[in-house]
PDB file of N, CA and C in Angstrom:
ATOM      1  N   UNK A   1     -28.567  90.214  -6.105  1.00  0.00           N
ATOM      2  CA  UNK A   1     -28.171  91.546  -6.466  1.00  0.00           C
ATOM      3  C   UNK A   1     -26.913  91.435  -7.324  1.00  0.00           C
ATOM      4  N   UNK A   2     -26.842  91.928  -8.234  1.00  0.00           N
ATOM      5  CA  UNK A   2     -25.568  91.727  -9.665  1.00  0.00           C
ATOM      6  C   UNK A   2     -25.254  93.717  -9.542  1.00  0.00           C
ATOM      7  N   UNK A   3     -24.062  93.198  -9.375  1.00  0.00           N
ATOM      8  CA  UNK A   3     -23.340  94.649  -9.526  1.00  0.00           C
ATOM      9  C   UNK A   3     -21.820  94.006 -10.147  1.00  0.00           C
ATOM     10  N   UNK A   4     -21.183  94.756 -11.324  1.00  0.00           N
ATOM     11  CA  UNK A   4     -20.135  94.537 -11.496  1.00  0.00           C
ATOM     12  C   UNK A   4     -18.949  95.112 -11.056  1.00  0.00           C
ATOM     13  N   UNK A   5     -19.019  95.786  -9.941  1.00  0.00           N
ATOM     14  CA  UNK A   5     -17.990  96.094  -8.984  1.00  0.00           C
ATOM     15  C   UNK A   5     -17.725  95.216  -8.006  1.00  0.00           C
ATOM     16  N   UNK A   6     -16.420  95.199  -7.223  1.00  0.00           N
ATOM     17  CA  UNK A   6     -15.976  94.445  -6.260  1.00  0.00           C
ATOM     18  C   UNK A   6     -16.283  94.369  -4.881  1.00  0.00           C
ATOM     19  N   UNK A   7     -17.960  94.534  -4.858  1.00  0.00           N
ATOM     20  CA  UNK A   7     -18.388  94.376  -3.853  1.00  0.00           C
ATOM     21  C   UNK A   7     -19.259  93.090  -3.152  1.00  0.00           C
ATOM     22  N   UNK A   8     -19.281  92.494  -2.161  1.00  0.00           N
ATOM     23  CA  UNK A   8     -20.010  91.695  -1.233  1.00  0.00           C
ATOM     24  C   UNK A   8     -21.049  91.803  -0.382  1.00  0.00           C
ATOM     25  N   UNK A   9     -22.083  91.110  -0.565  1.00  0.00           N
ATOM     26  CA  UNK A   9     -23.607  91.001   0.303  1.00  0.00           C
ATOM     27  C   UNK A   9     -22.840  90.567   2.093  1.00  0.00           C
ATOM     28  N   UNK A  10     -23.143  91.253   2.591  1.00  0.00           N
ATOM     29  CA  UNK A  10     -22.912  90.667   4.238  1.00  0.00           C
ATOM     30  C   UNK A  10     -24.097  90.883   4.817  1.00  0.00           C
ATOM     31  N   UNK A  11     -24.024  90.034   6.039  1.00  0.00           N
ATOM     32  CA  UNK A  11     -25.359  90.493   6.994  1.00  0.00           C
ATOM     33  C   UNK A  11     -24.965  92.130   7.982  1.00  0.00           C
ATOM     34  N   UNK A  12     -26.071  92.248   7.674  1.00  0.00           N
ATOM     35  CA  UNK A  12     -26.415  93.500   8.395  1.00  0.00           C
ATOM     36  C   UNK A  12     -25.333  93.868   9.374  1.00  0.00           C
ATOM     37  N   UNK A  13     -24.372  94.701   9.567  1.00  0.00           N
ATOM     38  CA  UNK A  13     -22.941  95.007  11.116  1.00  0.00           C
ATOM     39  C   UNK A  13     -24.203  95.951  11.579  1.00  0.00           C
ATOM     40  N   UNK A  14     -25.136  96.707  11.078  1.00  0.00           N
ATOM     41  CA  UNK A  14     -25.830  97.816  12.494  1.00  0.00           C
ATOM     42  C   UNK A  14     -27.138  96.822  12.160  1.00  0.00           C
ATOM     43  N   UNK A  15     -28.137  97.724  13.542  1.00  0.00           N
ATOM     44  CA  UNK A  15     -29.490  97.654  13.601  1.00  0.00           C
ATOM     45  C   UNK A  15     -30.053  99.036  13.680  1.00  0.00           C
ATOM     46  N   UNK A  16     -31.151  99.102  13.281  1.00  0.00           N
ATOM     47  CA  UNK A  16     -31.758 100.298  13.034  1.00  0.00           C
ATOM     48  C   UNK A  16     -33.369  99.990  14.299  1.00  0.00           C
ATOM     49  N   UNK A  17     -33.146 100.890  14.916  1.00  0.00           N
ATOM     50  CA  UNK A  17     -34.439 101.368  15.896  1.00  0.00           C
ATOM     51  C   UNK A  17     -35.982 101.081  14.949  1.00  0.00           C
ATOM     52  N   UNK A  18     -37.381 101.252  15.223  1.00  0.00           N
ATOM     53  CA  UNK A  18     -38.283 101.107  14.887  1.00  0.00           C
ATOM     54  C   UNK A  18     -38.565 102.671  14.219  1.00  0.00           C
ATOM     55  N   UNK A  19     -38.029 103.959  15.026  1.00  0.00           N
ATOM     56  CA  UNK A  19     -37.854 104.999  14.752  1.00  0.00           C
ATOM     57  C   UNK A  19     -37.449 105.843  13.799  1.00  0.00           C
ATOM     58  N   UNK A  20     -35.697 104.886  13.640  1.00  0.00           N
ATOM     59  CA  UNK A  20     -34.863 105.125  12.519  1.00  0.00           C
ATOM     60  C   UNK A  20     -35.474 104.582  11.346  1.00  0.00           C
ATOM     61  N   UNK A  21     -36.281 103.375  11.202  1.00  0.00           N
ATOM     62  CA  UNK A  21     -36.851 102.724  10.101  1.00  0.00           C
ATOM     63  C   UNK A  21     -37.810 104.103   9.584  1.00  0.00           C
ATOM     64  N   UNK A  22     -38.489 104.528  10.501  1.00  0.00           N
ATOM     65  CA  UNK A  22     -39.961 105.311  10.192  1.00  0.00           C
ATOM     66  C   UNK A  22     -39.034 105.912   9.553  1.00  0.00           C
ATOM     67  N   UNK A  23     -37.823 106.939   9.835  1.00  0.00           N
ATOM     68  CA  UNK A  23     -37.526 108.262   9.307  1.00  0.00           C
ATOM     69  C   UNK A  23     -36.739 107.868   8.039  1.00  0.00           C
ATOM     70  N   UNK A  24     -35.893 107.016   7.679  1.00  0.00           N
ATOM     71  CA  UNK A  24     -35.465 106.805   6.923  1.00  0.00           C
ATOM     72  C   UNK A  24     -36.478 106.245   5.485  1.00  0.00           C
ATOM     73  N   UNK A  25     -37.443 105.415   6.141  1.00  0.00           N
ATOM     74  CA  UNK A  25     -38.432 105.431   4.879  1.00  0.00           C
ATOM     75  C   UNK A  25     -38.983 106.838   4.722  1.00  0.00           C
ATOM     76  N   UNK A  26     -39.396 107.809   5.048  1.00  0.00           N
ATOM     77  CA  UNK A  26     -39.783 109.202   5.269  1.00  0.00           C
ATOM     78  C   UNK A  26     -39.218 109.793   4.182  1.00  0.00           C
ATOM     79  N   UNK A  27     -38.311 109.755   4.357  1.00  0.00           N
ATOM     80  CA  UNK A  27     -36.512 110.445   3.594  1.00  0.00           C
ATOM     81  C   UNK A  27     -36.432 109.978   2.048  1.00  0.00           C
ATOM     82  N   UNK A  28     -36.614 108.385   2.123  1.00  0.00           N
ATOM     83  CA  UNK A  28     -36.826 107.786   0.806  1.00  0.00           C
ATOM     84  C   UNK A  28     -37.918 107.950   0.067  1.00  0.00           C
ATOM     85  N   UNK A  29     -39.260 107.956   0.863  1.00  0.00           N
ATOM     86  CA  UNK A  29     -40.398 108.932   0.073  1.00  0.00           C
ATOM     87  C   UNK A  29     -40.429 110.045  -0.752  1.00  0.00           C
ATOM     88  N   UNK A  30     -39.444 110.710   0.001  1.00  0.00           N
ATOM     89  CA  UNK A  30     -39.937 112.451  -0.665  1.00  0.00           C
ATOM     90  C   UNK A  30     -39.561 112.329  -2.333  1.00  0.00           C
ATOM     91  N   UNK A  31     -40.279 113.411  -2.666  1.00  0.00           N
ATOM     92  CA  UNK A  31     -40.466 113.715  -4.405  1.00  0.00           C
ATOM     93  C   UNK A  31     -38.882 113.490  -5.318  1.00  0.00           C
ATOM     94  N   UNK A  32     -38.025 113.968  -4.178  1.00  0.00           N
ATOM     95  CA  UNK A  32     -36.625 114.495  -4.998  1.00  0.00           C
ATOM     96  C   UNK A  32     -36.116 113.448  -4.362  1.00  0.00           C
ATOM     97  N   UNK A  33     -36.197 112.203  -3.952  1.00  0.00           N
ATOM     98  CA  UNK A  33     -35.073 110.977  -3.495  1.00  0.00           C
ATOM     99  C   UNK A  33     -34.712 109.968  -5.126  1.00  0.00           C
ATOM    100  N   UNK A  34     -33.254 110.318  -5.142  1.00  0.00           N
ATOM    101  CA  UNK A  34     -32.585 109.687  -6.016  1.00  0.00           C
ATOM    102  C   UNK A  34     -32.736 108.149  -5.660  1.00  0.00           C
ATOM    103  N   UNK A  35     -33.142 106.975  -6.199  1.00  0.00           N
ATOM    104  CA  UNK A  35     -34.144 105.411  -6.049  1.00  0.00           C
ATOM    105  C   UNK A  35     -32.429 104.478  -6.159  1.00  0.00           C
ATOM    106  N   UNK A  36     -31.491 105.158  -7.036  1.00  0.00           N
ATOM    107  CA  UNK A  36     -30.461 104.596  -7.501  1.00  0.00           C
ATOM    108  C   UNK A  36     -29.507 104.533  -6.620  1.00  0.00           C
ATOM    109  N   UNK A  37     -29.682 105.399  -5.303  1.00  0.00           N
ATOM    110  CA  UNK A  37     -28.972 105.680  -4.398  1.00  0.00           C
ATOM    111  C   UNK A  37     -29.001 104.491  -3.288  1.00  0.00           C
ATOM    112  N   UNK A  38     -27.804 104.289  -2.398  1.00  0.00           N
ATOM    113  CA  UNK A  38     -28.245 102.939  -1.148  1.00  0.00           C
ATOM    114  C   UNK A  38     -28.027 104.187  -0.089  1.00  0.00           C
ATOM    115  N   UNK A  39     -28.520 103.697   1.253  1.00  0.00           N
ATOM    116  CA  UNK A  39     -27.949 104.011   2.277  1.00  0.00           C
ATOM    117  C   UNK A  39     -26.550 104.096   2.811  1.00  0.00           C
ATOM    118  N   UNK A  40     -26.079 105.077   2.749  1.00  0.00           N
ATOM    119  CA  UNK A  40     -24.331 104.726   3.481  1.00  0.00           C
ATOM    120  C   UNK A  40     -24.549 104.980   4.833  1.00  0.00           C
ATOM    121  N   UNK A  41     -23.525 103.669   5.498  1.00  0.00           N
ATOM    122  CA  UNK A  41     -23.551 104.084   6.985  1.00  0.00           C
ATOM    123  C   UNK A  41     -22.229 103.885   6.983  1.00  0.00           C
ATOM    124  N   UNK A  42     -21.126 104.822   8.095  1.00  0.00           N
ATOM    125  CA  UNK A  42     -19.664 104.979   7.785  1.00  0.00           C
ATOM    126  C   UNK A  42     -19.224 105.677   8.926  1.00  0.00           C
ATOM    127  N   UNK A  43     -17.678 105.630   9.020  1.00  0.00           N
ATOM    128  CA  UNK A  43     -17.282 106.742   9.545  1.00  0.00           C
ATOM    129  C   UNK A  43     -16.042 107.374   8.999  1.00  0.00           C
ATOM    130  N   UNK A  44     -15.707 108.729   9.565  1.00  0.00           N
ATOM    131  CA  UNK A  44     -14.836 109.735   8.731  1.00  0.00           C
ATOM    132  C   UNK A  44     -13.722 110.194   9.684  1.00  0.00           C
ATOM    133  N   UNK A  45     -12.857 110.514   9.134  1.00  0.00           N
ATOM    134  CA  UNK A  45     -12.066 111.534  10.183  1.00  0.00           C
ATOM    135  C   UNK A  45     -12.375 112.736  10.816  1.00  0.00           C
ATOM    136  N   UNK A  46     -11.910 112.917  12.177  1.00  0.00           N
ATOM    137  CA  UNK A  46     -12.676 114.327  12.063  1.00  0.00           C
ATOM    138  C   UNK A  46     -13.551 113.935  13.713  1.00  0.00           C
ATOM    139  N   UNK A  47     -14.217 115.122  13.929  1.00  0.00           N
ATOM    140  CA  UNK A  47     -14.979 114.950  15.263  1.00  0.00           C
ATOM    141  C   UNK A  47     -14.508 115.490  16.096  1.00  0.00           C
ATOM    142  N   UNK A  48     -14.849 116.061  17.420  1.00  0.00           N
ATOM    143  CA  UNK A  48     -14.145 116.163  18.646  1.00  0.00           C
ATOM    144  C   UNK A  48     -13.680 114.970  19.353  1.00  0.00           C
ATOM    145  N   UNK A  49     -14.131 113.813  19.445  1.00  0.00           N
ATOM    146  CA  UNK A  49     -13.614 112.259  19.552  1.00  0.00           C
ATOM    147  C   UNK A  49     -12.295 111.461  18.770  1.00  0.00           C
ATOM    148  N   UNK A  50     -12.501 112.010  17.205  1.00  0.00           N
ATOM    149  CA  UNK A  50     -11.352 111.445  16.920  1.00  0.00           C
ATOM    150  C   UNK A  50     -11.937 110.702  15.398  1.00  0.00           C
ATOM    151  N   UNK A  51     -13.607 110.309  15.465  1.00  0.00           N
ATOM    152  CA  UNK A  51     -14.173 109.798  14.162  1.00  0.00           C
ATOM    153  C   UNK A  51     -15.593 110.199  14.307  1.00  0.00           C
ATOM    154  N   UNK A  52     -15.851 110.532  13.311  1.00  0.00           N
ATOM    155  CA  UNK A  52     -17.658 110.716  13.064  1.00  0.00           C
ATOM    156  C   UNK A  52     -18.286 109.830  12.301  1.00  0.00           C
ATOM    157  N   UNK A  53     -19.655 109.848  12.448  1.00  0.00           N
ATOM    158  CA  UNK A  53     -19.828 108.916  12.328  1.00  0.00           C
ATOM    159  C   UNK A  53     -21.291 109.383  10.340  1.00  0.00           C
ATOM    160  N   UNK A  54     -21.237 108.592   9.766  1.00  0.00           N
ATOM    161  CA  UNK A  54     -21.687 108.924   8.217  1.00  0.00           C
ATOM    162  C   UNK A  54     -22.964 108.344   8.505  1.00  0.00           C
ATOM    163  N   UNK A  55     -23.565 109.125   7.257  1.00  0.00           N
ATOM    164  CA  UNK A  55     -25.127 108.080   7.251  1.00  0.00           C
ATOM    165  C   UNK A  55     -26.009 109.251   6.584  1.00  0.00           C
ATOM    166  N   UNK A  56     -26.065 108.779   5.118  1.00  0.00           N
ATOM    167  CA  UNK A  56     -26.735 109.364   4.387  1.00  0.00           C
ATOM    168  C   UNK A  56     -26.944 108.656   2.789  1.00  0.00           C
ATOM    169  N   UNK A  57     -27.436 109.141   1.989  1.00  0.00           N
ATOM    170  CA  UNK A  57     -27.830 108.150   0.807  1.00  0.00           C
ATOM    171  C   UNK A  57     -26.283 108.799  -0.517  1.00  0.00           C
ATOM    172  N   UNK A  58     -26.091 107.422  -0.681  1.00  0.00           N
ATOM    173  CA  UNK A  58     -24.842 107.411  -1.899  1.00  0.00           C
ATOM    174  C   UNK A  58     -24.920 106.764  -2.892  1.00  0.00           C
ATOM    175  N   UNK A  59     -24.079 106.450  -3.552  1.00  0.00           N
ATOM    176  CA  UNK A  59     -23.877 105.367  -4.747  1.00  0.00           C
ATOM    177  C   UNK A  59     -22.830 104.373  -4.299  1.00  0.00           C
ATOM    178  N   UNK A  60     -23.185 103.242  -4.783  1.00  0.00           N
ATOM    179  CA  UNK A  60     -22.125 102.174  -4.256  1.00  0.00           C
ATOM    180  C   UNK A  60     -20.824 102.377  -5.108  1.00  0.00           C
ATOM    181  N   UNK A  61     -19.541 102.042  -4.212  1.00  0.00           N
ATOM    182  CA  UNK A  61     -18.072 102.503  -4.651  1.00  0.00           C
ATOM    183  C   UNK A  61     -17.353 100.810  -4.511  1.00  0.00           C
ATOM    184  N   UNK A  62     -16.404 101.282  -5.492  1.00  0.00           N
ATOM    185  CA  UNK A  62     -15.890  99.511  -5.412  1.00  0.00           C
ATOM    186  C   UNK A  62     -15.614  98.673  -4.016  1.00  0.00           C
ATOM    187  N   UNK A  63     -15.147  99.509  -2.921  1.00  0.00           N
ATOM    188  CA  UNK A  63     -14.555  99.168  -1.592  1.00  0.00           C
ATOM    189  C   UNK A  63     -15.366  98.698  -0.550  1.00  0.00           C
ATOM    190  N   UNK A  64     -16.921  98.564  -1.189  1.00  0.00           N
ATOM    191  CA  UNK A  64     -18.157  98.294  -0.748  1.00  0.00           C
ATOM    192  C   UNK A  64     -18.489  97.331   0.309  1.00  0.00           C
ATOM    193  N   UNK A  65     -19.316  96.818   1.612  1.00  0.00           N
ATOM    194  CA  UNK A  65     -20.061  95.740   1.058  1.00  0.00           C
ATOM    195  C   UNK A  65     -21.406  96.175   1.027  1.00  0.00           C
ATOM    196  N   UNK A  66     -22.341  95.076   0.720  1.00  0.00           N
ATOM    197  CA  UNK A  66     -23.900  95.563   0.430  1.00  0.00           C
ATOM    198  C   UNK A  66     -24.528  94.836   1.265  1.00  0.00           C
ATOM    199  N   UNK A  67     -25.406  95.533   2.387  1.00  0.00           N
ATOM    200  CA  UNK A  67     -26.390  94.673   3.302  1.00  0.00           C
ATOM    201  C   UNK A  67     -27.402  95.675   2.958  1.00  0.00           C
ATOM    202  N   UNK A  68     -28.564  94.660   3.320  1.00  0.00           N
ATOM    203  CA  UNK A  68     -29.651  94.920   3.348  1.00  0.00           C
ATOM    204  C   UNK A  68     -30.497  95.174   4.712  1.00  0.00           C
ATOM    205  N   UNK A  69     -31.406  96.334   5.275  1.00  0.00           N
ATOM    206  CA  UNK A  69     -32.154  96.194   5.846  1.00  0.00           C
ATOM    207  C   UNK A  69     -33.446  96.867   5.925  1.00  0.00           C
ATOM    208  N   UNK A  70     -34.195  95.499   6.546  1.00  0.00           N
ATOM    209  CA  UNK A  70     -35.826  95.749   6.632  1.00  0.00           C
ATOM    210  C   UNK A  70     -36.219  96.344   4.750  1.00  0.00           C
ATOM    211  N   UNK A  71     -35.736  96.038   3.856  1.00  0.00           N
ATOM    212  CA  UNK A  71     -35.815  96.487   2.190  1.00  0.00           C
ATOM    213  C   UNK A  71     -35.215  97.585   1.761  1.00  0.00           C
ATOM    214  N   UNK A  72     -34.182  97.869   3.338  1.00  0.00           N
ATOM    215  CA  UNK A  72     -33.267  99.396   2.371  1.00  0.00           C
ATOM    216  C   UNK A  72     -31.962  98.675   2.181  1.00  0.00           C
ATOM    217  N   UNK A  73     -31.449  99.062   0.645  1.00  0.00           N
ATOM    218  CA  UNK A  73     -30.379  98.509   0.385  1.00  0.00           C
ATOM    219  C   UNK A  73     -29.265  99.700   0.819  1.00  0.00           C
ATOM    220  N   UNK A  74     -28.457  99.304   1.316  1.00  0.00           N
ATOM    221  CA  UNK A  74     -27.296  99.779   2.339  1.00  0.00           C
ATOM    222  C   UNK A  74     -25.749  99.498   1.710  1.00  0.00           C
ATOM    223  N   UNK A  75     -24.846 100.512   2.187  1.00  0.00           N
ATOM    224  CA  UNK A  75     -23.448  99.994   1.734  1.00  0.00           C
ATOM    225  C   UNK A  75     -22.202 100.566   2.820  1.00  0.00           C
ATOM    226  N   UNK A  76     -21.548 100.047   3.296  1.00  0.00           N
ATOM    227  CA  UNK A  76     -20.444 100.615   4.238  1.00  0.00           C
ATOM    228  C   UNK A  76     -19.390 100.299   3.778  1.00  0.00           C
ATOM    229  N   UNK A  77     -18.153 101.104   3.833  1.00  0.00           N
ATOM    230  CA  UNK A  77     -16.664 100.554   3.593  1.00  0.00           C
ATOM    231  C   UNK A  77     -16.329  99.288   4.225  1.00  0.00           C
ATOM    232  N   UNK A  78     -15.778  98.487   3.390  1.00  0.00           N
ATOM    233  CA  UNK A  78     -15.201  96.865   3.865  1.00  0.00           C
ATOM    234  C   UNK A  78     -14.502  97.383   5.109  1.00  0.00           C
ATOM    235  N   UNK A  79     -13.628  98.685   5.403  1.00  0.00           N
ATOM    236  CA  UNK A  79     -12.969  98.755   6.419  1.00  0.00           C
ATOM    237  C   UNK A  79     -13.287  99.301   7.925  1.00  0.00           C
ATOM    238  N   UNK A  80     -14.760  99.903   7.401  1.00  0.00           N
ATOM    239  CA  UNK A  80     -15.949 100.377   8.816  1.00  0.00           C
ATOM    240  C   UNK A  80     -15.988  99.439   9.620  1.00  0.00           C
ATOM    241  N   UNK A  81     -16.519  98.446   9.154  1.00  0.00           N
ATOM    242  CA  UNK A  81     -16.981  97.326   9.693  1.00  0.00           C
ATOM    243  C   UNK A  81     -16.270  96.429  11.285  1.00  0.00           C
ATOM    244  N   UNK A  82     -14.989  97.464  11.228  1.00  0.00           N
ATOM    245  CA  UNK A  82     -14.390  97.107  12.466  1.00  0.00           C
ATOM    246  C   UNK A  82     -14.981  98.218  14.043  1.00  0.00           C
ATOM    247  N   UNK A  83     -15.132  99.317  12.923  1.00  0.00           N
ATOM    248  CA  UNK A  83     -15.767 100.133  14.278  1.00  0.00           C
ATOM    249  C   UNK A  83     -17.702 100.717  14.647  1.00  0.00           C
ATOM    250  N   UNK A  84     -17.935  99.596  13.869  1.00  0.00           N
ATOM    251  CA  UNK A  84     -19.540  99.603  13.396  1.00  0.00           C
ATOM    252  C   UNK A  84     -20.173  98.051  14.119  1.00  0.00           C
ATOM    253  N   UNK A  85     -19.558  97.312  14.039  1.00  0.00           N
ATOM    254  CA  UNK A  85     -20.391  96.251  13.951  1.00  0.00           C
ATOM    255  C   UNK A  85     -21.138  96.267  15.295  1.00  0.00           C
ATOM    256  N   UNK A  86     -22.139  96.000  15.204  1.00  0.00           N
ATOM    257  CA  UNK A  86     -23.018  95.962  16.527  1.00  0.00           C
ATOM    258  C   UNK A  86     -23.716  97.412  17.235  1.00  0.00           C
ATOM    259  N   UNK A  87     -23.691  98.164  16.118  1.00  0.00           N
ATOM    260  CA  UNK A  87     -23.819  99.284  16.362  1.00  0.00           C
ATOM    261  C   UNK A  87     -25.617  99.757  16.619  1.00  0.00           C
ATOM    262  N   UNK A  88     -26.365 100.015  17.039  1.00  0.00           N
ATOM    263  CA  UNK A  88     -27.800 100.774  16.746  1.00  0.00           C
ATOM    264  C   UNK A  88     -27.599 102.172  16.673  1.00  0.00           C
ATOM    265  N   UNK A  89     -28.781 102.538  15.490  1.00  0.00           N
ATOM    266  CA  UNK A  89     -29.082 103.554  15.089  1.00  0.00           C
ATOM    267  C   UNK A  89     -30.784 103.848  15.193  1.00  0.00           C
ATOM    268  N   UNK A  90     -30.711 105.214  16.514  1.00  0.00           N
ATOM    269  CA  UNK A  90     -32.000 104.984  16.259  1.00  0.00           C
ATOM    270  C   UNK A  90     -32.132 106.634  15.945  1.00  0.00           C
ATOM    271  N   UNK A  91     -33.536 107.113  16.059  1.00  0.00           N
ATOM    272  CA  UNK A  91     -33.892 108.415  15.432  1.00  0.00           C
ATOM    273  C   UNK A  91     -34.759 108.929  16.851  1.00  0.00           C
ATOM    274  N   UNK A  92     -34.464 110.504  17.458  1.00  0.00           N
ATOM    275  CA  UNK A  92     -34.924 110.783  18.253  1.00  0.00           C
ATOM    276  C   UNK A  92     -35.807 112.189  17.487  1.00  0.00           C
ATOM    277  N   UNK A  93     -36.918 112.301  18.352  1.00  0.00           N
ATOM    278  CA  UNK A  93     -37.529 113.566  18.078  1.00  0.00           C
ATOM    279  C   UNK A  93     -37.559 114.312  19.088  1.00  0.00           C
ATOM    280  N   UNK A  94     -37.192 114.769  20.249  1.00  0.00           N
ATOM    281  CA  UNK A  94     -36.904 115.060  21.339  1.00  0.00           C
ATOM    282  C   UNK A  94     -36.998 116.918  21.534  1.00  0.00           C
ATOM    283  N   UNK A  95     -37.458 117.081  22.557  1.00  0.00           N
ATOM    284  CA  UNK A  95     -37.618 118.504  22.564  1.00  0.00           C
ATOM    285  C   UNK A  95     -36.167 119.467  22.125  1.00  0.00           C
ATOM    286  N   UNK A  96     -34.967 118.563  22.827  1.00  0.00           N
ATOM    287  CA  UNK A  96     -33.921 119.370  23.084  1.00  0.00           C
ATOM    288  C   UNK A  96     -32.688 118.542  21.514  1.00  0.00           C
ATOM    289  N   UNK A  97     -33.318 117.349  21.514  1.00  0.00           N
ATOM    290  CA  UNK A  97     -32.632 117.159  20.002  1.00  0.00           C
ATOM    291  C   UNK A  97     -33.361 116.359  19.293  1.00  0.00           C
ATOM    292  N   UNK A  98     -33.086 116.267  18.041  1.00  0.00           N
ATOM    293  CA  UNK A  98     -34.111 115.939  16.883  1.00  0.00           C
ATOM    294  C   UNK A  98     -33.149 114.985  15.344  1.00  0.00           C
ATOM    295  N   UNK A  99     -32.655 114.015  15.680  1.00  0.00           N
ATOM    296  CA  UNK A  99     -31.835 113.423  14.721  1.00  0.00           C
ATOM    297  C   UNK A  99     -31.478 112.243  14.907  1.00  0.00           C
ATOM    298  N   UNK A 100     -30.663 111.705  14.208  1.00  0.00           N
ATOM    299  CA  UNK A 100     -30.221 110.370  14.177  1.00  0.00           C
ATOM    300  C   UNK A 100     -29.354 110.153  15.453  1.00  0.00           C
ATOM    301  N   UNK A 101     -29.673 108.947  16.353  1.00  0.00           N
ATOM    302  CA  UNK A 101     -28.566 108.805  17.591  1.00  0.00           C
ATOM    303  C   UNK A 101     -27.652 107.442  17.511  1.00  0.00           C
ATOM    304  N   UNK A 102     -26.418 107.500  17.350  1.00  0.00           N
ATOM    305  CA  UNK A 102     -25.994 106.083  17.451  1.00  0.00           C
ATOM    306  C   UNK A 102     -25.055 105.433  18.427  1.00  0.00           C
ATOM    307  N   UNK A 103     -25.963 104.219  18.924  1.00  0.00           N
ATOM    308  CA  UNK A 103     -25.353 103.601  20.239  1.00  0.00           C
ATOM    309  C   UNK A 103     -24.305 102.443  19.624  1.00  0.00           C
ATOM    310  N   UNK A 104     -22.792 102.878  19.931  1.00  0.00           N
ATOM    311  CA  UNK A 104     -21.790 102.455  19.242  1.00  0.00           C
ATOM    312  C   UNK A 104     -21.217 101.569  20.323  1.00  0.00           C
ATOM    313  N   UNK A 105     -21.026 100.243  20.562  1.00  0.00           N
ATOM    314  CA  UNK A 105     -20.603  99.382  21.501  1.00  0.00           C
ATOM    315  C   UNK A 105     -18.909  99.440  21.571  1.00  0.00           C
ATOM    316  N   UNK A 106     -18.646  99.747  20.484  1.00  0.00           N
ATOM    317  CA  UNK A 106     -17.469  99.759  20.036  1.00  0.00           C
ATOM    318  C   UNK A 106     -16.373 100.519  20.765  1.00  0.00           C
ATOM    319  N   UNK A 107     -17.129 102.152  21.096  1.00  0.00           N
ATOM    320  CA  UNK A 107     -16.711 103.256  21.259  1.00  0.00           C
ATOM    321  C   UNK A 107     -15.968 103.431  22.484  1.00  0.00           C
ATOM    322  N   UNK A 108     -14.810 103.904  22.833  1.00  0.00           N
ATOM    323  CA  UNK A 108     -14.185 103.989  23.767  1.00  0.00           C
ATOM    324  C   UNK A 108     -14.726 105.093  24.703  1.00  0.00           C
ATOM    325  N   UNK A 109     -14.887 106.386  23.937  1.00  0.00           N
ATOM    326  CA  UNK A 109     -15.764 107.245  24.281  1.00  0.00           C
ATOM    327  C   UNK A 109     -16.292 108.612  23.554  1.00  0.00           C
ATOM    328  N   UNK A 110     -16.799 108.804  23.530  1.00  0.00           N
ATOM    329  CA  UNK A 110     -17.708 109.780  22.648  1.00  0.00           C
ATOM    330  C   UNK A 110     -17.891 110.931  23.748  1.00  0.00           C
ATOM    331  N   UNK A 111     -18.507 112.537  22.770  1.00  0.00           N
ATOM    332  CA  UNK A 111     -17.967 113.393  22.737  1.00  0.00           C
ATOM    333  C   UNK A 111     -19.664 113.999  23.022  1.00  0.00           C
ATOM    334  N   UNK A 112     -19.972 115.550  23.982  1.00  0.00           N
ATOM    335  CA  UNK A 112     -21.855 115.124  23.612  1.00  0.00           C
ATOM    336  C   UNK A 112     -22.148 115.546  22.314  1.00  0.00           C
ATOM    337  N   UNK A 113     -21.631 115.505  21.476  1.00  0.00           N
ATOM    338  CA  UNK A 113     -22.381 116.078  20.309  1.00  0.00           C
ATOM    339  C   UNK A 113     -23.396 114.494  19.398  1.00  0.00           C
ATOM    340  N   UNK A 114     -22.718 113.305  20.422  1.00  0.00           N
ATOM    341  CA  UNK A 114     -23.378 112.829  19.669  1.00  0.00           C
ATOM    342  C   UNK A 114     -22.850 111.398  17.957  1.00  0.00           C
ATOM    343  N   UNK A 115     -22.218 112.567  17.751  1.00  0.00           N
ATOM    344  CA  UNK A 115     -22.234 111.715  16.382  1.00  0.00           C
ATOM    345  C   UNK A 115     -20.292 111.789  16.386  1.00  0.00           C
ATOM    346  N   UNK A 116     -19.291 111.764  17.294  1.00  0.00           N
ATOM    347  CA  UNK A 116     -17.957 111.743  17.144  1.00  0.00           C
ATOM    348  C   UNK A 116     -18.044 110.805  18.422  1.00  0.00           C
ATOM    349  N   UNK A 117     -16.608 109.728  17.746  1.00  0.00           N
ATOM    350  CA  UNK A 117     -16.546 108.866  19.287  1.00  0.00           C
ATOM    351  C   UNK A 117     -15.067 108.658  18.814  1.00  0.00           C
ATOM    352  N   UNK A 118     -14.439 107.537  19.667  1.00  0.00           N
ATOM    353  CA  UNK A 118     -12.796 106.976  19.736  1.00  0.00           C
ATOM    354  C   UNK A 118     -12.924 105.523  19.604  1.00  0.00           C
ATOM    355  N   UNK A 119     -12.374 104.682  19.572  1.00  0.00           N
ATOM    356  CA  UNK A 119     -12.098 103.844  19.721  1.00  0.00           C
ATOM    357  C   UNK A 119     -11.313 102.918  20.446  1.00  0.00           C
TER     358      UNK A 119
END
């Protein structure tokens, strides 16, 4: 992969469920999915916990690195990677919720919404 920004190939810091794979190829199917785009997985300020957690399709930014999984090309901040690594992401369809769930090893403790945790 040749990109002339200051970014690095690493192995994979999450895993993705059998689930999350289905929905995320799903997502990349549809008519209007930008092809130029990677997966971002991240987190932000913000949450009832203290950080939330990202994951949606972007463009790669210099502060990058680039992993790959199962053929989706992916990108997280060089500086995520401290509160990500080892992380699963899987995808629930569930009567009472219906979205992305992520089991964060990391997390000191999380909040129920789900997608905000601490460290």
């Amino acid at each position: 992969m040749t990109n002339d920004m200051d970014t690095t190939m690493v192995q994979a810091p999450v895993t993705f469920t059998v689930g999350a794979m289905k929905e995320l190829k799903r997502l990349m199917n549809a008519p209007d999915f930008d092809a130029t785009h990677y997966l971002r997985v991240g987190v932000k300020g913000g949450g009832c916990s203290g950080l939330s957690y990202v994951l949606g399709f972007d463009k790669v930014e210099a502060d990058d690195d680039l992993f790959e999984v199962e053929g989706i090309r992916a990108v997280m901040k060089k500086a995520h990677g401290l509160y990500l690594a080892g992380m699963e992401i899987d995808f629930s369809e569930g009567l009472n919720a219906r979205g992305f769930v992520f089991n964060n090893p990391n997390a000191s403790s999380s909040c129920g919404c789900g997608t905000s945790f601490a460290v």
